[in-house]
C-alpha atoms as a PDB file:
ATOM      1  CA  UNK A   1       0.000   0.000   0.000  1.00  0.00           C
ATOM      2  CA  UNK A   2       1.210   3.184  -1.170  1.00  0.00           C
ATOM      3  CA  UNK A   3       0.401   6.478   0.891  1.00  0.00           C
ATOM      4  CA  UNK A   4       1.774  10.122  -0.409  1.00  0.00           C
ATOM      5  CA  UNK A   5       1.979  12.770   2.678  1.00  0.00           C
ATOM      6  CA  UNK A   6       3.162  16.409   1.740  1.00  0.00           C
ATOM      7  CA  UNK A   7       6.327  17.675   3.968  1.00  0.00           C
ATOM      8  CA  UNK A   8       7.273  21.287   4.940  1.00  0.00           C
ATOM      9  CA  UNK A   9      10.736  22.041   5.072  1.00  0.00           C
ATOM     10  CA  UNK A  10      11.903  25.528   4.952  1.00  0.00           C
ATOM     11  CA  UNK A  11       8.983  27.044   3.903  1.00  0.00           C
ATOM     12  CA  UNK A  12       9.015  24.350   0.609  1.00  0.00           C
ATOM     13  CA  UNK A  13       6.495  21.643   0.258  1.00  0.00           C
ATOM     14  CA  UNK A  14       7.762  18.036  -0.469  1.00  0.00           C
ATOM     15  CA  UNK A  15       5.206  15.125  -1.958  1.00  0.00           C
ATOM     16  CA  UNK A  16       6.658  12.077  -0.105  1.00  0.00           C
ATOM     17  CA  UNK A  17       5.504   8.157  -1.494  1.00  0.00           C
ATOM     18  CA  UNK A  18       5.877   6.281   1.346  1.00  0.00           C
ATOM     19  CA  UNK A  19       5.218   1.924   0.526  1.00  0.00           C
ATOM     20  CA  UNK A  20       4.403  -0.732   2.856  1.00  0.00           C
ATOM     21  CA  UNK A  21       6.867  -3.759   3.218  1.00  0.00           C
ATOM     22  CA  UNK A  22       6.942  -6.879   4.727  1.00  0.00           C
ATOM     23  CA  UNK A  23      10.074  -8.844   5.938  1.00  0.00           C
ATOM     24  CA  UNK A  24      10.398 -12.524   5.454  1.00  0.00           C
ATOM     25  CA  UNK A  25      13.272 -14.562   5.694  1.00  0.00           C
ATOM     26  CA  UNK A  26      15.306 -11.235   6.094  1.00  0.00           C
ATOM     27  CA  UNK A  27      14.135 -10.156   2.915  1.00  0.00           C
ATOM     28  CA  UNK A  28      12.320  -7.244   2.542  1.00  0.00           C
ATOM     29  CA  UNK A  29       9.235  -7.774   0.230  1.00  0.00           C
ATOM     30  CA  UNK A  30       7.492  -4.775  -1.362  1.00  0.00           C
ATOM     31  CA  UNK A  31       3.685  -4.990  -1.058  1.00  0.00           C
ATOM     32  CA  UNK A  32       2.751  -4.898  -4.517  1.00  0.00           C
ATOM     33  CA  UNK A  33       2.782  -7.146  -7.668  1.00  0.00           C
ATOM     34  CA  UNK A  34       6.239  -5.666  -8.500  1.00  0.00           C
ATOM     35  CA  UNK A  35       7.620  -6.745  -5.411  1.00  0.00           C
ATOM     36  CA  UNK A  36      11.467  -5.845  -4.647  1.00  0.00           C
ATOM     37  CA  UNK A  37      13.740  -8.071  -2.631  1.00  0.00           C
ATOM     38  CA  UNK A  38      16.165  -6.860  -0.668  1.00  0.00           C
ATOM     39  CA  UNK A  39      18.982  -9.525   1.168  1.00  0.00           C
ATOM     40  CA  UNK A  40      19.202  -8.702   4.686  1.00  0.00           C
ATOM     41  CA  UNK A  41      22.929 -10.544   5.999  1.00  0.00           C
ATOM     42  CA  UNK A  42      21.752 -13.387   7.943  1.00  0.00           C
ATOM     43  CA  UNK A  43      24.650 -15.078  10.696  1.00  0.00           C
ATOM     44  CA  UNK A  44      24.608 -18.547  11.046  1.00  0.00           C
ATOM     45  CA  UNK A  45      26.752 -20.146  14.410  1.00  0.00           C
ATOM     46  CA  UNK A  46      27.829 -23.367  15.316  1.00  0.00           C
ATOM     47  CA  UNK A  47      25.275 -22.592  18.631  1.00  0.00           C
ATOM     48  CA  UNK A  48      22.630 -22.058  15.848  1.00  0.00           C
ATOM     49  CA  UNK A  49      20.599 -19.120  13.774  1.00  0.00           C
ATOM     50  CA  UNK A  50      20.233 -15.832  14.860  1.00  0.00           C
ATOM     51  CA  UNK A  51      18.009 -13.560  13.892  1.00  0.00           C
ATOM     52  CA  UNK A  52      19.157 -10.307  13.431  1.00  0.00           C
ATOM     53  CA  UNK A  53      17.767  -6.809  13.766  1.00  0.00           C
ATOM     54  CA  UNK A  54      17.963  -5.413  10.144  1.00  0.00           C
ATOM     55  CA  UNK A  55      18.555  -1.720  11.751  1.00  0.00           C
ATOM     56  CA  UNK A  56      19.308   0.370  14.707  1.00  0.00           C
ATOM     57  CA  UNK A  57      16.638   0.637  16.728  1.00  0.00           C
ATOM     58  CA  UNK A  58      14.817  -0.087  20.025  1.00  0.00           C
ATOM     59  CA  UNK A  59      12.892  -3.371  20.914  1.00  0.00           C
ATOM     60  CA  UNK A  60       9.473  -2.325  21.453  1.00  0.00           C
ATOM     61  CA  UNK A  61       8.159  -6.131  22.361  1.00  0.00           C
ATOM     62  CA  UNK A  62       9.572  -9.822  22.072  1.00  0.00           C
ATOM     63  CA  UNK A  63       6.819 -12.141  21.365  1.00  0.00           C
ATOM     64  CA  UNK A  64       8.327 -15.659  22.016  1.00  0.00           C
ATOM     65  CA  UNK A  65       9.829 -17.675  25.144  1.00  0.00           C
ATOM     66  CA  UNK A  66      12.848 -19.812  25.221  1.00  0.00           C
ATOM     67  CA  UNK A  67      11.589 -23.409  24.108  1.00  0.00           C
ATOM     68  CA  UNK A  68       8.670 -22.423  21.446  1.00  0.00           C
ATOM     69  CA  UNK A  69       8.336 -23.796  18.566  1.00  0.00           C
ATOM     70  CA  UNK A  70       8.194 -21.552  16.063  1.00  0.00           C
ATOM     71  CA  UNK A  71       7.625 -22.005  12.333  1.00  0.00           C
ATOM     72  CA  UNK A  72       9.099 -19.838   9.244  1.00  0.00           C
ATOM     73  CA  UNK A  73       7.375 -16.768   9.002  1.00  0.00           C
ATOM     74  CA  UNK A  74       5.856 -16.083  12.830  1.00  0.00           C
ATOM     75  CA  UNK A  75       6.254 -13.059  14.952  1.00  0.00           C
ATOM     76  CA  UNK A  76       9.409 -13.205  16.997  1.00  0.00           C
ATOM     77  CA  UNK A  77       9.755  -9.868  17.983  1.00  0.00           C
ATOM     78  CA  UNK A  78       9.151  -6.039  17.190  1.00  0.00           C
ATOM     79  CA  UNK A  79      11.973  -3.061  16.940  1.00  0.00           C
ATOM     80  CA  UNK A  80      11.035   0.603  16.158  1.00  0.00           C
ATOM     81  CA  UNK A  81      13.632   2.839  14.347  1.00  0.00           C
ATOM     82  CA  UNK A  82      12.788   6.628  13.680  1.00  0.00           C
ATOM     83  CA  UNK A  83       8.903   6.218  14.739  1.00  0.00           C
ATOM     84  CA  UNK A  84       8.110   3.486  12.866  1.00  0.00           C
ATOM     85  CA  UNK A  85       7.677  -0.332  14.440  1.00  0.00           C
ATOM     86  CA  UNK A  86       9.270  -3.417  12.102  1.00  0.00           C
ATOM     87  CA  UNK A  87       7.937  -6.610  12.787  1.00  0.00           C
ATOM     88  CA  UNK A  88      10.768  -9.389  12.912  1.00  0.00           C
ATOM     89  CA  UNK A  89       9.484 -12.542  11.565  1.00  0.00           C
ATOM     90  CA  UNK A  90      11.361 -16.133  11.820  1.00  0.00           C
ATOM     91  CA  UNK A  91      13.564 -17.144   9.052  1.00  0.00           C
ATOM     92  CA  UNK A  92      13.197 -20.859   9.542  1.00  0.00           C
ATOM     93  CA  UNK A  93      11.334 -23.109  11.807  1.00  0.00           C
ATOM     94  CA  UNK A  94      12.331 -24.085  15.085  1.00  0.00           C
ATOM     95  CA  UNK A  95      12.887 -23.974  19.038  1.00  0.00           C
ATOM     96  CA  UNK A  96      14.034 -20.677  20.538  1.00  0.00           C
ATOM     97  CA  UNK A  97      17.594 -21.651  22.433  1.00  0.00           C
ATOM     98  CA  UNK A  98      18.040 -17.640  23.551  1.00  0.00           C
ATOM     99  CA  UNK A  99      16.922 -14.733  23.748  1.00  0.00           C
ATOM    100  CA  UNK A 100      19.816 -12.046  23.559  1.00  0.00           C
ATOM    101  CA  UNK A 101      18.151  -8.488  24.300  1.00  0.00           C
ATOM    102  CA  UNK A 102      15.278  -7.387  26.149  1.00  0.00           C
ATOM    103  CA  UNK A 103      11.953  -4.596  26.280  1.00  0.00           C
ATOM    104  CA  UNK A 104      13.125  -1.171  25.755  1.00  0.00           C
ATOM    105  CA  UNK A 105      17.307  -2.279  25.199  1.00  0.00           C
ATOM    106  CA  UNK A 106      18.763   0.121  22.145  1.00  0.00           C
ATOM    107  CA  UNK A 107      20.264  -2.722  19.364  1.00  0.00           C
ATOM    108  CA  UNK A 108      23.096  -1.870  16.275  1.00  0.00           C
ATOM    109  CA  UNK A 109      21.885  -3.280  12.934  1.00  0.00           C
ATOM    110  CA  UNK A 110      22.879  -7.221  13.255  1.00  0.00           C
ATOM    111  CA  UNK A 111      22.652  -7.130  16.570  1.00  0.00           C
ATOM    112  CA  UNK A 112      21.938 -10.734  17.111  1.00  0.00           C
ATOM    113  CA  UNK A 113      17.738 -10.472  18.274  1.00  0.00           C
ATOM    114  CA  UNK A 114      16.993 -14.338  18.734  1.00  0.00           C
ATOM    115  CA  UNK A 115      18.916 -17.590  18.336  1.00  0.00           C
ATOM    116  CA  UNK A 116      16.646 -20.777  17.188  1.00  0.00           C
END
């Protein structure tokens, strides 16, 4: 979904396009039919994967436990960055090992968010 808002800045009016995306597997996919993929680097450790925050930001909410299940694709956890809230999704199934941040900690892009 596509939404244009209209931005003062120094007394000059901008027409922004702003377009909703969704992250999969790290990837960012573009809500429409022309949908752009973007790779996101993904770690991989002997101790398992991690998933990774894909920017700085702050974790607003961590949605899973150590020991779920989880399947490719779920909610894992949420980060905002500049306002806006990303949703982290799992990039594979299987059983959260750790959790390596908590509520309200600031992360660097790749911080490591979740290890299955």
């Amino acid at each position: 979904m596509k939404k244009i808002y209209k931005v003062k800045l120094n007394n000059k009016v901008y027409e922004v396009e702003l377009q909703e995306v969704t992250t999969i597997e790290g990837e960012i996919l573009a809500q429409t039919s022309n949908a752009q993929i973007v790779e996101q680097p993904k770690v991989v450790s002997a101790s398992g994967e991690k998933i990774e925050a894909p920017m700085p930001g702050i974790i607003v909410d961590i949605k899973v436990k150590v020991g779920d299940t989880i399947k490719k694709g779920d909610l894992v956890a949420i980060i905002e960055a500049m306002k806006m809230e990303t949703e982290l999704l799992a990039t594979k199934d299987g059983v959260v090992s750790a959790i390596n941040v908590s509520k309200g900690q600031q992360v660097d892009m790749g911080a490591a968010i979740i290890t299955l």
